[in-house]
C-alpha atoms as a PDB file:
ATOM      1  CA  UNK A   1     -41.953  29.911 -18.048  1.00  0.00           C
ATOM      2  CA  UNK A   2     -41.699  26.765 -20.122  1.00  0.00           C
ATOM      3  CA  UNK A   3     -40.062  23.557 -18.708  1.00  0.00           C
ATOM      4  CA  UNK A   4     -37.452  24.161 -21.732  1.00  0.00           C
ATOM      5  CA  UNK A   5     -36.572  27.168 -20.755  1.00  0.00           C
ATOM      6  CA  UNK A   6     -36.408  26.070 -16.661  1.00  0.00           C
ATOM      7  CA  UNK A   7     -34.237  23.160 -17.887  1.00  0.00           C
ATOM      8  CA  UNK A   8     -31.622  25.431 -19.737  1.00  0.00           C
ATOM      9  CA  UNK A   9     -31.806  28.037 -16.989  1.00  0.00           C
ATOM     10  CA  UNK A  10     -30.584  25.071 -14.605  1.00  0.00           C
ATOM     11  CA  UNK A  11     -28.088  23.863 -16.938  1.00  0.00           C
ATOM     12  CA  UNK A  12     -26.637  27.523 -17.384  1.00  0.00           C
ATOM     13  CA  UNK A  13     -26.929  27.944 -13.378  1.00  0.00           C
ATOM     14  CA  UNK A  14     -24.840  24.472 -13.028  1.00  0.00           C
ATOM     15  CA  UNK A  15     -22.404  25.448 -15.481  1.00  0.00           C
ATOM     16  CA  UNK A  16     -21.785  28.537 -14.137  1.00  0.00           C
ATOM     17  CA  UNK A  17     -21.336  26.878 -10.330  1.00  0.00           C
ATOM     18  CA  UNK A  18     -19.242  24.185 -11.347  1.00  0.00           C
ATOM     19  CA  UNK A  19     -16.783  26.122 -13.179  1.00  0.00           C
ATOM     20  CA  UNK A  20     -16.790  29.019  -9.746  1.00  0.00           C
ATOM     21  CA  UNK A  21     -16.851  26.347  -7.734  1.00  0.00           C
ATOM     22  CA  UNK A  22     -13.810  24.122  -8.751  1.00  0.00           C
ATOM     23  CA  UNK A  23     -11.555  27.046  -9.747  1.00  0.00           C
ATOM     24  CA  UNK A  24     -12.178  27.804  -6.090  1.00  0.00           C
ATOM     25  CA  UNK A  25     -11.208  24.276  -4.553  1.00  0.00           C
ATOM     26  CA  UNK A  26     -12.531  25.103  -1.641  1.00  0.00           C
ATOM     27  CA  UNK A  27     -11.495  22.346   0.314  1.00  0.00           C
ATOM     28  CA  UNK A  28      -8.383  21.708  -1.845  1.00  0.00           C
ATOM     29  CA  UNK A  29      -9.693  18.483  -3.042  1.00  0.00           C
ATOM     30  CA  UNK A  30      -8.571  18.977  -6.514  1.00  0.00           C
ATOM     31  CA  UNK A  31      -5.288  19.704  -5.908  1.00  0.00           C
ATOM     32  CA  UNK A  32      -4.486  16.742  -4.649  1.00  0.00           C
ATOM     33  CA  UNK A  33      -5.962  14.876  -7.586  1.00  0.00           C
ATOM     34  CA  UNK A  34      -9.278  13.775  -6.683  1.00  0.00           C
ATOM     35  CA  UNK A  35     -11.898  13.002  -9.503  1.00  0.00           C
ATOM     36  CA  UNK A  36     -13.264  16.364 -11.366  1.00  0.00           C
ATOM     37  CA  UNK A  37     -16.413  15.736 -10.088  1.00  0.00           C
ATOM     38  CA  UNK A  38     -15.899  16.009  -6.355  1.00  0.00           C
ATOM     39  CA  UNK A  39     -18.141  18.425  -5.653  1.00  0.00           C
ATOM     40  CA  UNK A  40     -20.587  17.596  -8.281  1.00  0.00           C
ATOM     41  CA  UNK A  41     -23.148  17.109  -4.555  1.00  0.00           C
ATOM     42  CA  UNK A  42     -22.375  20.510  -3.546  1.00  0.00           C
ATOM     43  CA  UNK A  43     -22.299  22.209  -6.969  1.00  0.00           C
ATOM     44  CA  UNK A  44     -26.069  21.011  -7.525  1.00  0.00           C
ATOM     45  CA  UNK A  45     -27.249  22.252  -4.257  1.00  0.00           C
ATOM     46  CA  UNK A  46     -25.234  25.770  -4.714  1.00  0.00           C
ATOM     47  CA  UNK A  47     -27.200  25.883  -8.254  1.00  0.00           C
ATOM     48  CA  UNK A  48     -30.525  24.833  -6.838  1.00  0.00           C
ATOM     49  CA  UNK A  49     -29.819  27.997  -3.895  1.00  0.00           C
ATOM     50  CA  UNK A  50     -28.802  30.315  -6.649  1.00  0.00           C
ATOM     51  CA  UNK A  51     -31.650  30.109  -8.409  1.00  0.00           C
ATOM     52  CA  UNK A  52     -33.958  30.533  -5.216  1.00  0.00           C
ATOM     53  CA  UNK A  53     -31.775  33.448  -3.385  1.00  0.00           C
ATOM     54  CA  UNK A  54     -32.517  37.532  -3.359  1.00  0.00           C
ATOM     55  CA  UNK A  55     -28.904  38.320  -3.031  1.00  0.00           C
ATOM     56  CA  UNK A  56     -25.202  37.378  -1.990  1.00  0.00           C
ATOM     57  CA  UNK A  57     -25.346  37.055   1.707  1.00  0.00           C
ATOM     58  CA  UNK A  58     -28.534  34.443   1.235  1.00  0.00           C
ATOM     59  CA  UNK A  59     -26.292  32.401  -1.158  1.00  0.00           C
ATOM     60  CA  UNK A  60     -22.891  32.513   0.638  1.00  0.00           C
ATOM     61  CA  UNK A  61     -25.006  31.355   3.463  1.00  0.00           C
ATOM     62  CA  UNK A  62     -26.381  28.312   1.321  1.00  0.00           C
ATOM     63  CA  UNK A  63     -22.590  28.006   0.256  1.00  0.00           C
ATOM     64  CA  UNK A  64     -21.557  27.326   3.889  1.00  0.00           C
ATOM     65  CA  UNK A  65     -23.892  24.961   4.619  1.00  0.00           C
ATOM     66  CA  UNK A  66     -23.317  23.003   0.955  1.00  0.00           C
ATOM     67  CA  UNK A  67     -20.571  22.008   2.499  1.00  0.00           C
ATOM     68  CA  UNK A  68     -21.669  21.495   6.119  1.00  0.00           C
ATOM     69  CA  UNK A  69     -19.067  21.205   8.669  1.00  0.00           C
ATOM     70  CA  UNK A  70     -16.342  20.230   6.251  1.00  0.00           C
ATOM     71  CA  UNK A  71     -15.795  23.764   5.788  1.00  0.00           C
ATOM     72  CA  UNK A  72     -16.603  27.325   7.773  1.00  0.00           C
ATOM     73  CA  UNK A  73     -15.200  30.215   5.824  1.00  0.00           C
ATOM     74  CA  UNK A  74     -17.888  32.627   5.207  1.00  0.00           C
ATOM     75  CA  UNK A  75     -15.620  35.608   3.871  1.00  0.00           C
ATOM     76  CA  UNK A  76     -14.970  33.431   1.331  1.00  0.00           C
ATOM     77  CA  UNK A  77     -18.387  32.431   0.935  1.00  0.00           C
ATOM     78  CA  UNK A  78     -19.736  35.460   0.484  1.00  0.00           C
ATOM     79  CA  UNK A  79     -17.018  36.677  -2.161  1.00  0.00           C
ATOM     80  CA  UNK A  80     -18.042  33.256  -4.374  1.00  0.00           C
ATOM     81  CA  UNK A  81     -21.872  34.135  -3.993  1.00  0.00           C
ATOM     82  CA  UNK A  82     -20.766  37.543  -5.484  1.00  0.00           C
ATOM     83  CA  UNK A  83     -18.813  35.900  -8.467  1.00  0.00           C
ATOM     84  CA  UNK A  84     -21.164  33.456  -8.936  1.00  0.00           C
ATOM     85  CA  UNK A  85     -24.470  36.101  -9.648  1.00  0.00           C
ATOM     86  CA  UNK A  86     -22.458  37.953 -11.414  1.00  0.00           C
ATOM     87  CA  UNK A  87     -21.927  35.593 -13.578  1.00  0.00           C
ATOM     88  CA  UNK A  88     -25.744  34.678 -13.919  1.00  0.00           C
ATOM     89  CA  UNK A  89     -26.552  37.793 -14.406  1.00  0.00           C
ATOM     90  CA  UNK A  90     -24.002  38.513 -17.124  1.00  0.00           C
END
């Protein structure tokens, strides 16, 4: 694979995230106003897992730790890791 194409398949990957990942709010940070690009840590460390992962539970896992204590909901986890393959994959 060509560093071009492992650049773009990043950039897709972080698109992808970001867009999952701030619809979901998870810790309701941007409903109450705070910069777009509050989870921009977590988002890159999601994409990095997704990339790396065999399936759903191995990403909602990498999910729940993005976000380290701050936040424990693996149900929800897990349903995001689904959405967010999907996606990829699509």
């Amino acid at each position: 694979m060509s560093h071009k194409h492992l650049k773009d398949k990043f950039k897709k990957t972080l698109q992808v995230v970001g867009k999952i990942i701030n619809e979901w709010d998870p810790m309701s940070l941007l409903a109450l106003d705070c910069p777009d690009d509050e989870y921009e840590f977590e988002i890159h460390r999601i994409a990095s897992a997704a990339l790396q992962v065999n399936n759903a539970e191995e990403l909602a896992e990498r999910i729940n730790k993005a976000f380290e204590d701050d936040y424990k909901k693996s149900k929800d986890c897990l349903m995001i890791a689904d959405k967010i393959l999907k996606e990829l994959l699509n």
